[in-house]
Protein backbone atom coordinates (compact mmCIF):
# COMPACT_ATOMS: atom_id res chain seq x y z
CA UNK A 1 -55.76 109.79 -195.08
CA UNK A 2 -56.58 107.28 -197.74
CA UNK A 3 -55.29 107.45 -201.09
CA UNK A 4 -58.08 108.56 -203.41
CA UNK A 5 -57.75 106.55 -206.52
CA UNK A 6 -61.29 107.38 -208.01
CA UNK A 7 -63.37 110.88 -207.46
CA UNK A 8 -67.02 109.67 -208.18
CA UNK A 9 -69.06 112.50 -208.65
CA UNK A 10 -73.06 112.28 -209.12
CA UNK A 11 -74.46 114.68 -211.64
CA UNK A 12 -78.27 114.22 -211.14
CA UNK A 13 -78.81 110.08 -212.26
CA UNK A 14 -75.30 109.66 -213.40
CA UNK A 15 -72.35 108.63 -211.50
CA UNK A 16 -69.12 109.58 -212.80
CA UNK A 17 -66.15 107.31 -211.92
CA UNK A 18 -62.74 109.61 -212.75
CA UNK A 19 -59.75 107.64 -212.29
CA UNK A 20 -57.09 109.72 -210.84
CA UNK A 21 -54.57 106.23 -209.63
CA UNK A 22 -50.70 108.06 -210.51
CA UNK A 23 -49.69 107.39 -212.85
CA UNK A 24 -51.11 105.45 -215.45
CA UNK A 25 -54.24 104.20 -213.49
CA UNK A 26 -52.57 101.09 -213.32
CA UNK A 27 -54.95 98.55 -212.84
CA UNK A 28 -54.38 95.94 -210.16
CA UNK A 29 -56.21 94.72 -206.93
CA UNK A 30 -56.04 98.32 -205.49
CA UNK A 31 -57.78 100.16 -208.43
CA UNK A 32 -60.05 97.06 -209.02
CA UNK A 33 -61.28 97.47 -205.59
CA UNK A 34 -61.98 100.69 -205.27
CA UNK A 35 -64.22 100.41 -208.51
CA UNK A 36 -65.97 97.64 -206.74
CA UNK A 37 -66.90 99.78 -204.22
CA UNK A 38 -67.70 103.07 -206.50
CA UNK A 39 -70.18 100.66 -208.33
CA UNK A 40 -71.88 99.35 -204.72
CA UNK A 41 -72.29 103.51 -204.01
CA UNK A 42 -73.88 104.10 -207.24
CA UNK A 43 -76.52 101.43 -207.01
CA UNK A 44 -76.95 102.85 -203.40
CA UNK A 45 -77.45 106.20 -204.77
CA UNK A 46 -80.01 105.05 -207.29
CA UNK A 47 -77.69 106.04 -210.30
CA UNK A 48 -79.16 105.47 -214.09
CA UNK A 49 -75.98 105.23 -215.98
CA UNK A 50 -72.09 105.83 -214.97
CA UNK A 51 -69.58 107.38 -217.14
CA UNK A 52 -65.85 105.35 -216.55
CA UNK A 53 -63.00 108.07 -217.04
CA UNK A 54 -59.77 109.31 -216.84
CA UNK A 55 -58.95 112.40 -214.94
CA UNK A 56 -54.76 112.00 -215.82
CA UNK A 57 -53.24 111.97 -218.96
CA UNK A 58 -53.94 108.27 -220.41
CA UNK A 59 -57.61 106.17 -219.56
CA UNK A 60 -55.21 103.09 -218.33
CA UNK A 61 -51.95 102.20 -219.32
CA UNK A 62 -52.56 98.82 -218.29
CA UNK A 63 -51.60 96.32 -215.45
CA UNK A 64 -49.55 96.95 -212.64
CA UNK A 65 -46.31 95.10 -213.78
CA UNK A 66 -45.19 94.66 -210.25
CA UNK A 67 -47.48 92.27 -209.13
CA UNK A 68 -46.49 89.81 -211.82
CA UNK A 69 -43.30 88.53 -210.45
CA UNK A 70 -44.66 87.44 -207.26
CA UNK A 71 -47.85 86.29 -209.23
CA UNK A 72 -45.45 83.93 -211.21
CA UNK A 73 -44.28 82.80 -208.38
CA UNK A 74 -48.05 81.28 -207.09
CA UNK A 75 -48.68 79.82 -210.29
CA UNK A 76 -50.48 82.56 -211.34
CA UNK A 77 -52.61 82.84 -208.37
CA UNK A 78 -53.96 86.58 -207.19
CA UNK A 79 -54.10 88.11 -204.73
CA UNK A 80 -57.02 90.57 -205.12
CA UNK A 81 -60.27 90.10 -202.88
CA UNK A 82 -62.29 90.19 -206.45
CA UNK A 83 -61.31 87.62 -208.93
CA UNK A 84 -60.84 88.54 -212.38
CA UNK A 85 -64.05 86.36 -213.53
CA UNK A 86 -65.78 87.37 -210.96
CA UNK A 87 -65.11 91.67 -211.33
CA UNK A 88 -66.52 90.82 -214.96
CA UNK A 89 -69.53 89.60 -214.02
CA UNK A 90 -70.21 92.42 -211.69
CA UNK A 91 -69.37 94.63 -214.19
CA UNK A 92 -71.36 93.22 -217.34
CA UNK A 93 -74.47 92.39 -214.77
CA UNK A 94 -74.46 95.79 -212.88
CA UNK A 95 -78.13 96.82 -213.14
CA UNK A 96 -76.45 99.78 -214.70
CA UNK A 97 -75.23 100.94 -218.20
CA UNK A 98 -71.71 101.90 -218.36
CA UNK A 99 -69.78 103.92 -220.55
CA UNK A 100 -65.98 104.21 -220.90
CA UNK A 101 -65.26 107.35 -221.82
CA UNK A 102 -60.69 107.29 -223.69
CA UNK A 103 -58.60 109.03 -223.91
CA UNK A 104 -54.93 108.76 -224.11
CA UNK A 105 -53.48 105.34 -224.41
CA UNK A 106 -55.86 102.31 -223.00
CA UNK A 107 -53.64 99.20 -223.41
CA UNK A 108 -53.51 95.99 -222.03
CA UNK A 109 -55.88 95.57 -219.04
CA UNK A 110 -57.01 99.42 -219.19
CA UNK A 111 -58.75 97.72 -222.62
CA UNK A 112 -60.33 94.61 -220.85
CA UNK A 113 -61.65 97.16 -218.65
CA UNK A 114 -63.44 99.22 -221.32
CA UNK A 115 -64.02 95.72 -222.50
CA UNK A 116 -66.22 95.03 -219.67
CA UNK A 117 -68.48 98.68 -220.03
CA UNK A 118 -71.25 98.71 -222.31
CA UNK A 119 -70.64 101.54 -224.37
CA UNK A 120 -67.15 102.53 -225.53
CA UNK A 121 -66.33 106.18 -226.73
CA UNK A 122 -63.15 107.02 -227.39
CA UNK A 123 -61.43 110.40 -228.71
CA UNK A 124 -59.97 110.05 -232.22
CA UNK A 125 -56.14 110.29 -231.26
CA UNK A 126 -56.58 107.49 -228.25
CA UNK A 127 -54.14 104.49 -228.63
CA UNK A 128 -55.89 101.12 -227.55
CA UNK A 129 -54.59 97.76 -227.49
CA UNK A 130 -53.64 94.32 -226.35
CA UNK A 131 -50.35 94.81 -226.09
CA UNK A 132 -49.60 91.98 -223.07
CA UNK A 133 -47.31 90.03 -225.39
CA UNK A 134 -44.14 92.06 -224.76
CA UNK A 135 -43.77 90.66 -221.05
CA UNK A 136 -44.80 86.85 -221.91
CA UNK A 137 -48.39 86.93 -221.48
CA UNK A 138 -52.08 87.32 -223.12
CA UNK A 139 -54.78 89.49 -221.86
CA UNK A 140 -55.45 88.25 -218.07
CA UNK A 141 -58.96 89.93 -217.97
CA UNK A 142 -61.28 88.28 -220.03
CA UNK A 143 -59.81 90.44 -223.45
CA UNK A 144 -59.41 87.56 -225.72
CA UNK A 145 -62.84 85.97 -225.22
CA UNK A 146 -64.81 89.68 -225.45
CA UNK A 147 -62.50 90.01 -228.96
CA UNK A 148 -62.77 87.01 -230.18
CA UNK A 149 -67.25 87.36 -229.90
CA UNK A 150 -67.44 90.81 -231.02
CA UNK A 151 -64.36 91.04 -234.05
CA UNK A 152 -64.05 87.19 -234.87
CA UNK A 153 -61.32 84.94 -233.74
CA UNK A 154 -58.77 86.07 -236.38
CA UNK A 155 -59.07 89.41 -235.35
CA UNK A 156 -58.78 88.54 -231.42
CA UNK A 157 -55.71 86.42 -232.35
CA UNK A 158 -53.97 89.15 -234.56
CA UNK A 159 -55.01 91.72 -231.13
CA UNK A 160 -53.15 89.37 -228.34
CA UNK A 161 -50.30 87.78 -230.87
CA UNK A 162 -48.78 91.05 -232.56
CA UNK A 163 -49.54 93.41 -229.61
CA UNK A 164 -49.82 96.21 -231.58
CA UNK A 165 -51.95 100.11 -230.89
CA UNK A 166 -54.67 100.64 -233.17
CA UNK A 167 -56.56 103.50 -234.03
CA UNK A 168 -59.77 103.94 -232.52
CA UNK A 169 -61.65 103.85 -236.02
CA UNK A 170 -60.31 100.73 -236.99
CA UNK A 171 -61.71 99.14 -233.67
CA UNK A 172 -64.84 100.34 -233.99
CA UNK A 173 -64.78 99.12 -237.81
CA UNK A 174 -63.91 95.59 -236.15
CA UNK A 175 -67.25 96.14 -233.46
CA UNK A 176 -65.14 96.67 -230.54
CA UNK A 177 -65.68 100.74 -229.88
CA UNK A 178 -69.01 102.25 -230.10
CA UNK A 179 -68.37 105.23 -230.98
CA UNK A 180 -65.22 107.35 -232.19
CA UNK A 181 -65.23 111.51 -231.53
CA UNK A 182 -63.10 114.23 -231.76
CA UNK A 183 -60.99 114.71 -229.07
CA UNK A 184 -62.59 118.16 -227.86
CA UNK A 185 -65.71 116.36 -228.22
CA UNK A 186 -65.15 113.63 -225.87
CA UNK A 187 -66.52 115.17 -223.04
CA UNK A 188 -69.76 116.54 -224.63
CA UNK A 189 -70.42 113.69 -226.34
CA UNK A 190 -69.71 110.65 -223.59
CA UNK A 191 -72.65 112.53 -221.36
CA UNK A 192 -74.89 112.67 -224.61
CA UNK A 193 -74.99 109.26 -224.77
CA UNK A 194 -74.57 108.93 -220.61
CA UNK A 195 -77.92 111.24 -220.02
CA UNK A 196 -79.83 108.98 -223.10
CA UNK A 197 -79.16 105.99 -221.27
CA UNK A 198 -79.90 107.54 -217.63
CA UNK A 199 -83.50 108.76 -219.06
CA UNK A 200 -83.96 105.37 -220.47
CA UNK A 201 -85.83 102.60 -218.51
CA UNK A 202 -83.73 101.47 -216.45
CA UNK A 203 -85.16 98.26 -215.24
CA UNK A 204 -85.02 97.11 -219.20
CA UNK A 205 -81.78 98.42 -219.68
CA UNK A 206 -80.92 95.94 -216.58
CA UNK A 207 -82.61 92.73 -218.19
CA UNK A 208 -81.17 93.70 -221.27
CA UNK A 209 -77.99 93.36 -219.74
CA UNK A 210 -78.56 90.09 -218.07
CA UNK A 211 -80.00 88.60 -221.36
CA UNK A 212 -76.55 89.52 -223.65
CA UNK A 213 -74.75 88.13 -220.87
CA UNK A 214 -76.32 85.01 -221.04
CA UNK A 215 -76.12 84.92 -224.76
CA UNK A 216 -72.82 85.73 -225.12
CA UNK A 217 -71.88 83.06 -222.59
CA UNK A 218 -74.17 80.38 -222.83
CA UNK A 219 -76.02 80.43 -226.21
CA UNK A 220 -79.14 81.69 -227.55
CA UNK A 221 -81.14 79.01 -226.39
CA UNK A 222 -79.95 79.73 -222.88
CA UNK A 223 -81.10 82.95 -223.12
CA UNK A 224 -84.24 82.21 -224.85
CA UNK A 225 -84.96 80.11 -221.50
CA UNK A 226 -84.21 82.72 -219.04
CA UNK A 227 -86.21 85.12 -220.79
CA UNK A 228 -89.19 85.10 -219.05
CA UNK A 229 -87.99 84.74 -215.78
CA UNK A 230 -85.51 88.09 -216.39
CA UNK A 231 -88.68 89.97 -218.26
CA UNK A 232 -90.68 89.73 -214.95
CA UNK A 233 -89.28 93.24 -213.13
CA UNK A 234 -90.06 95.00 -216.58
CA UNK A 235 -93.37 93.75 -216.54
CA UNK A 236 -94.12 94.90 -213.12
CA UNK A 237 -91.83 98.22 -213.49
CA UNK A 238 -93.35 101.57 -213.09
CA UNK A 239 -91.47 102.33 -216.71
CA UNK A 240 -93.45 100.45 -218.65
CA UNK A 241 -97.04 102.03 -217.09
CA UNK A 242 -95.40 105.56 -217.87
CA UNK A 243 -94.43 104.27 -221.55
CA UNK A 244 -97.95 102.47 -222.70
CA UNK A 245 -99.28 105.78 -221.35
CA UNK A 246 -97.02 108.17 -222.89
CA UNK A 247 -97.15 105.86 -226.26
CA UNK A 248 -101.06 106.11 -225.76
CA UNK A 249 -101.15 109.86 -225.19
CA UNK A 250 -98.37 111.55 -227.21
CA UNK A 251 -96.89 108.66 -229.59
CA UNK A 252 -93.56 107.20 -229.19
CA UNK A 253 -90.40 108.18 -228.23
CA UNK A 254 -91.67 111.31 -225.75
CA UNK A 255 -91.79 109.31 -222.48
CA UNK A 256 -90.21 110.30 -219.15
CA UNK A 257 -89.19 107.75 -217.46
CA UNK A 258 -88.15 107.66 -213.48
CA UNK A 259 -85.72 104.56 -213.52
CA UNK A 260 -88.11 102.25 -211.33
């Protein structure tokens, strides 16, 4: 029987990824995988929005330190079937929103993976950092470059060079959580946020995500360019007929929308 690292459950539009990899969710070319595939299944299923959490006692702990000797060894080379550039870019262009829901510690690549979501919540007493320093190294998974646009380049240095847990209040201070709860509020208030974003319109929320993408990683001007092209499945989405109607009809804000 196959090791079951994540138990994906669908609660009506909204998939709900709960890592369960013993430990420490450890995250490597094993765990990496198996969220590549959890993400294929939820655009198969037609999901709106997916939560991203923990169902053990810390979100991630980090990398899996035992594939770092023999990855020294190859000059750094991996050995996963994803690439670390390329598990970004499915993540951050995934025609759907993602939240990371922490708790516990999320340190080192467990962080780069929240990173990669587009909504962070985290419960107040959650530990998160970039703490890759004490073994030789800096955040493998794209964590610098996300810190360094969203908190500044002093702040992304002082993240990777001391190595340090922060709060999660101070993060989101520096724009790098969302949104910090109380811990018995975690729960209740990642699937607020989950069920807004699942309602939304979802072909938007898609072309929203391709155009801060493109900003973020080519410039404003790049982005202005694509614009029109990436605007095109709004245009033509079912969404958009439902709200000019329901903006026509009722006012805003009281459309329903069906995701297509």
């Amino acid at each position: 029987m196959d090791e079951v690292l994540i138990e994906h459950e669908q609660r009506g539009p909204i998939s709900v990824f709960t890592m369960v990899y013993r430990p420490y969710n450890l995250l490597g070319p094993k765990l990496m995988g198996a969220l590549v595939r959890e993400f294929a299944a939820a655009q198969e299923a037609g999901s709106r929005a997916i939560v991203l959490r923990s169902g053990l006692r810390h979100f991630c702990a980090g990398a899996d330190v035992s594939l770092f000797t023999a990855r020294s060894e190859q000059g750094g080379r991996s050995q996963a079937d994803i690439g670390g550039a390329d598990f970004l870019k499915l993540m951050e262009l995934l025609p759907i929103p993602i939240v990371a829901s922490i708790h516990g510690v999320c340190l080192g690549g467990g962080f780069e993976l929240a990173l990669a979501s587009d909504y962070i919540i985290a419960a107040n007493s959650a530990k998160i950092g970039s703490v890759e320093s004490a073994l030789g190294l800096h955040p493998l998974l794209g964590g610098i470059q996300r810190q360094a646009q969203r908190a500044g380049a002093m702040r992304a240095k002082e993240l990777s060079m001391l190595g340090r847990r922060y709060d999660p209040a101070t993060l989101e201070r520096w724009g790098l959580v969302n949104l910090v709860v109380a811990d018995d509020m975690l729960e209740k208030s990642t699937f607020a946020v989950a069920k807004e974003l699942a309602h939304g319109p979802t072909v938007a929320h898609a072309a929203t995500k391709k155009l801060v993408h493109i900003a973020v990683s080519q410039g404003v001007s790049a982005a202005d360019e694509a614009m029109a092209e990436i605007q095109k499945p709004v245009w033509a989405s079912e969404d958009l007929k439902i709200g000019l109607a329901s903006f026509r009809e009722n006012g805003p804000g009281l459309a329903k929308f069906v995701g297509r």
